[in-house]
C-alpha atoms as a PDB file:
ATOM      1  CA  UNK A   1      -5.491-135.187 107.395  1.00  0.00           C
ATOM      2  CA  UNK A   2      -8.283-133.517 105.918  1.00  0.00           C
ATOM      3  CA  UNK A   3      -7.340-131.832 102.297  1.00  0.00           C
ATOM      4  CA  UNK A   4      -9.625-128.595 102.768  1.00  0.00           C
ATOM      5  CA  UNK A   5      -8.275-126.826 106.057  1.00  0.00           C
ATOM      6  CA  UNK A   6     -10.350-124.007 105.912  1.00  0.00           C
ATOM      7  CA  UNK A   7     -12.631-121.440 103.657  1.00  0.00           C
ATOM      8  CA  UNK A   8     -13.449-117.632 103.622  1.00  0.00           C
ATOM      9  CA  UNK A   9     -16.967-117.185 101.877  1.00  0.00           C
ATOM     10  CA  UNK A  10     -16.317-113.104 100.350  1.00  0.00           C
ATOM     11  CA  UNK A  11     -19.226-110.783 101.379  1.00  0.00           C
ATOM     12  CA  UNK A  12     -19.335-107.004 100.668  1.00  0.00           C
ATOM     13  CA  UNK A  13     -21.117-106.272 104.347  1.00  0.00           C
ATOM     14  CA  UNK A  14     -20.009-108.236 106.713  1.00  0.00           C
ATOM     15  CA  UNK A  15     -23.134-107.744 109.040  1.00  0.00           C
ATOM     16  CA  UNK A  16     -25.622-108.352 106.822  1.00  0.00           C
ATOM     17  CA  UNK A  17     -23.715-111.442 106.049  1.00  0.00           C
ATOM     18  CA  UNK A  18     -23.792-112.550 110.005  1.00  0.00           C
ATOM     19  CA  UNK A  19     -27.454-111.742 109.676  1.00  0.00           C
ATOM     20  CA  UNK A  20     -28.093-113.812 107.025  1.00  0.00           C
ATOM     21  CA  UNK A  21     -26.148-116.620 107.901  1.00  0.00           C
ATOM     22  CA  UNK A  22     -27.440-116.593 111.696  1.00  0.00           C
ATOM     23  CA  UNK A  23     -30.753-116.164 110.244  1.00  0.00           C
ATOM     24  CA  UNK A  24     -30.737-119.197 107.982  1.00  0.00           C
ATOM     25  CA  UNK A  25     -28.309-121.587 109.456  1.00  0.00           C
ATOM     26  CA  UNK A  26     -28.660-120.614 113.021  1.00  0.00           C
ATOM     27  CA  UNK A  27     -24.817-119.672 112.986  1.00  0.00           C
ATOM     28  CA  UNK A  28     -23.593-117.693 115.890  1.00  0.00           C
ATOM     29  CA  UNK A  29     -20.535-115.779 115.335  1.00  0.00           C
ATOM     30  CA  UNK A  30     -18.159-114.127 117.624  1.00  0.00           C
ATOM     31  CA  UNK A  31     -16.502-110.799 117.432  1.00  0.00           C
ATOM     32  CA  UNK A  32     -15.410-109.132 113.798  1.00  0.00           C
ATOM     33  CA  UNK A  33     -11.536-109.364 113.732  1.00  0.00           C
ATOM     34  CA  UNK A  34      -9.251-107.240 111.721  1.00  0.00           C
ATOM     35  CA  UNK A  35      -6.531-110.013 109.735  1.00  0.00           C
ATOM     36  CA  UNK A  36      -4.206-108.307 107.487  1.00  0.00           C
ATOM     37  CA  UNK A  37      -6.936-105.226 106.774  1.00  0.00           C
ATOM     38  CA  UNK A  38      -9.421-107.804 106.204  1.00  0.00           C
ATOM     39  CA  UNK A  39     -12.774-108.202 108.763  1.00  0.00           C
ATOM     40  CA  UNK A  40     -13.351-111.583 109.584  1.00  0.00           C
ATOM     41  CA  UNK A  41     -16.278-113.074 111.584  1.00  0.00           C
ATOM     42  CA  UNK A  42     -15.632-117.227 111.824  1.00  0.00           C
ATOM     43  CA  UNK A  43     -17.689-119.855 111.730  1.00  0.00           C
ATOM     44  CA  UNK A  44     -17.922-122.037 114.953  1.00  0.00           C
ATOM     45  CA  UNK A  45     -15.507-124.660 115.187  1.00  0.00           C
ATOM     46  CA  UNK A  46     -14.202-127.501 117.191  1.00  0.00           C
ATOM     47  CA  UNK A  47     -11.082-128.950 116.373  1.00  0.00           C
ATOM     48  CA  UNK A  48     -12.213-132.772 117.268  1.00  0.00           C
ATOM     49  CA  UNK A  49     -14.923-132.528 114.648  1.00  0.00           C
ATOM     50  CA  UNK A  50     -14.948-133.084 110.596  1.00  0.00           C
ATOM     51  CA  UNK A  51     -15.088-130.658 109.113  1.00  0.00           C
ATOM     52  CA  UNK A  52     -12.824-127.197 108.006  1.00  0.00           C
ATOM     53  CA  UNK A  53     -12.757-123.794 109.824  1.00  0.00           C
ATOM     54  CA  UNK A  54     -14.374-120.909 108.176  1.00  0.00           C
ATOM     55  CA  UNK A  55     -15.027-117.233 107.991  1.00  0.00           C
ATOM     56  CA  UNK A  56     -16.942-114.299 106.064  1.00  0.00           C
ATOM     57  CA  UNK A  57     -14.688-112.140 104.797  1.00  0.00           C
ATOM     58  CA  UNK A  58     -14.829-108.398 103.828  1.00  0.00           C
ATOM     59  CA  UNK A  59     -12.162-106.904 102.126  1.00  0.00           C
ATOM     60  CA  UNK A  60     -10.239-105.793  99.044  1.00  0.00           C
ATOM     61  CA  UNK A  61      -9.340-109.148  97.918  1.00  0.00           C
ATOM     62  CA  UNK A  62     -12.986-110.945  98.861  1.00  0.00           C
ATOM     63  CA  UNK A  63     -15.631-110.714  95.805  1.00  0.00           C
ATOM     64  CA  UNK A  64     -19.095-112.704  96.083  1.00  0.00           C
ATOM     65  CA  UNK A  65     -19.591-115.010  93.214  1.00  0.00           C
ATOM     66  CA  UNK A  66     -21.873-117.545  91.738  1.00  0.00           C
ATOM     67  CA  UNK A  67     -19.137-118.669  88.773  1.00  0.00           C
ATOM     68  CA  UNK A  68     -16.100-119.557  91.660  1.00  0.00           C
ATOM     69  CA  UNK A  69     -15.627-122.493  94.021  1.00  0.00           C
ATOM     70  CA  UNK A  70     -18.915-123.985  95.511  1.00  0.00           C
ATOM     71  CA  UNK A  71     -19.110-124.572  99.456  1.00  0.00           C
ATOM     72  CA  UNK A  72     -21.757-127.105 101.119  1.00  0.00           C
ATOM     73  CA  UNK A  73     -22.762-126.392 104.550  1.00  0.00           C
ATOM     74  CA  UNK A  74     -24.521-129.350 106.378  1.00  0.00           C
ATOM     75  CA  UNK A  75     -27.886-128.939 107.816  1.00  0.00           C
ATOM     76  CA  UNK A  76     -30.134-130.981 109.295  1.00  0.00           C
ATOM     77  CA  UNK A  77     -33.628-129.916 108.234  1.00  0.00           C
ATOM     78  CA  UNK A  78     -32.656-129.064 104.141  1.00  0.00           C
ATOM     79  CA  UNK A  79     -36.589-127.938 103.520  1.00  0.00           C
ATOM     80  CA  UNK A  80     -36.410-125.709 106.317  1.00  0.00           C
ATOM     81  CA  UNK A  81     -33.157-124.022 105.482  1.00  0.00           C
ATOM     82  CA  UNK A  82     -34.617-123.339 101.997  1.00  0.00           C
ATOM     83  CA  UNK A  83     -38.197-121.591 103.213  1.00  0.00           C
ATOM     84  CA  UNK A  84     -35.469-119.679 105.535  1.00  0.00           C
ATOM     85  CA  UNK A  85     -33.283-118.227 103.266  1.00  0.00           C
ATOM     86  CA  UNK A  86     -36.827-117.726 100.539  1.00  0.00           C
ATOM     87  CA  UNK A  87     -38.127-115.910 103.366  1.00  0.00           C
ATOM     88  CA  UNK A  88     -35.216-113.793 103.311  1.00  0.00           C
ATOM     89  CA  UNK A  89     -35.128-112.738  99.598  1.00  0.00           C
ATOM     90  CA  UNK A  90     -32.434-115.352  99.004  1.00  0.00           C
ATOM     91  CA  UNK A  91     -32.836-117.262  95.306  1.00  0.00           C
ATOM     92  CA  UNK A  92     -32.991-120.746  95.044  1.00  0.00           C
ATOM     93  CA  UNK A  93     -29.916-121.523  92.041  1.00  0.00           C
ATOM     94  CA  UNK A  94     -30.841-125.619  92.337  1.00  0.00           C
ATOM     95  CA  UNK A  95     -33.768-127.576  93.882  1.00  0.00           C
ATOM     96  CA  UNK A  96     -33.568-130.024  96.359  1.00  0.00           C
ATOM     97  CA  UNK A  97     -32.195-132.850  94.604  1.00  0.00           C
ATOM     98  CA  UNK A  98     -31.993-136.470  95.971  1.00  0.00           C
ATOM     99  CA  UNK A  99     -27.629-136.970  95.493  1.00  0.00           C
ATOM    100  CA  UNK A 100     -27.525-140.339  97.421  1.00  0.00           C
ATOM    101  CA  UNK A 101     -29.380-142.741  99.486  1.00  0.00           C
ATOM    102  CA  UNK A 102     -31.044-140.233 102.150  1.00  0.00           C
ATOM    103  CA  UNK A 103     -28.927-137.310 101.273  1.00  0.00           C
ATOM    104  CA  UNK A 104     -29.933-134.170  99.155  1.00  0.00           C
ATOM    105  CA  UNK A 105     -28.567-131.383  98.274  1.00  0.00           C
ATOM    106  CA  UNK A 106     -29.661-127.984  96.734  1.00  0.00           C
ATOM    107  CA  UNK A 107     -27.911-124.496  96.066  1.00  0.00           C
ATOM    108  CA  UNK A 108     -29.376-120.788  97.662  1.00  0.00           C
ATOM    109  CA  UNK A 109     -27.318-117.247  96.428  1.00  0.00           C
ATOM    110  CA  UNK A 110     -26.878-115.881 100.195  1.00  0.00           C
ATOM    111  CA  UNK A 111     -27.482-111.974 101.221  1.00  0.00           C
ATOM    112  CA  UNK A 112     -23.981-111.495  99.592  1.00  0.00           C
ATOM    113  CA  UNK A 113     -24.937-113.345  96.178  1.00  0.00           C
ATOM    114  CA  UNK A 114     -22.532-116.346  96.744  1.00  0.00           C
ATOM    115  CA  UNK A 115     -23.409-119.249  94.919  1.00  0.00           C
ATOM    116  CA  UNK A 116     -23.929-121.749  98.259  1.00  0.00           C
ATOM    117  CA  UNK A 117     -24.623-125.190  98.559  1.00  0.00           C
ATOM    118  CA  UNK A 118     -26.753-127.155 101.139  1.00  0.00           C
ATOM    119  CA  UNK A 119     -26.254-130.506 101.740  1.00  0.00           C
ATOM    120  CA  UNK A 120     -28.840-132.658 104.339  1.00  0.00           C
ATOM    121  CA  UNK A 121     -31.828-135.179 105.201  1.00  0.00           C
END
């Protein structure tokens, strides 16, 4: 059993968030549900992959930060992500850095001004 079961990234708008997110990792989301007074939009996710759920979430309890608990989303392409989410106004908070044979990883604030980390080829 994997330790992390799942993760809610905090945004303040929810559909700039899907834009961003769509626009920069080619996420598709479904519907905006209501949990608990919370809006959620989830991340795609198929239970016979690695991997944790997710979810942007809007709500009371759900503040963007650089200083919390930093998530890595996998990409492919790491150079393209970055120009994507430059393009987009988004700040680049750590290069691409070489962390292992073939793997880098570097660190983008998102539309929301979460501290996120990329990790890929």
């Amino acid at each position: 059993m994997n330790l992390i079961a799942h993760v809610e990234i905090p945004v303040l708008d929810i559909e700039r968030a899907m834009r961003f997110y769509h626009a920069v990792f080619g996420v598709n989301f479904g519907e905006i549900v209501t949990i608990h007074g919370n809006q959620m939009a989830f991340f795609p996710f198929a239970a016979d992959q690695n991997g944790a759920s997710g979810a942007l979430a809007q709500g009371n309890v759900y503040v963007p930060t650089r200083d919390g608990a930093i998530i890595y989303i996998g990409v492919s392409d790491i150079d393209e992500v970055l120009a994507k989410a430059v393009a987009l106004g988004s700040e680049v908070l750590f290069p691409k850095t070489l962390a292992g044979e073939n793997i880098y990883v570097a660190e983008i604030a998102d539309s929301e001004g979460n501290r996120i980390a990329i990790q890929g080829v």
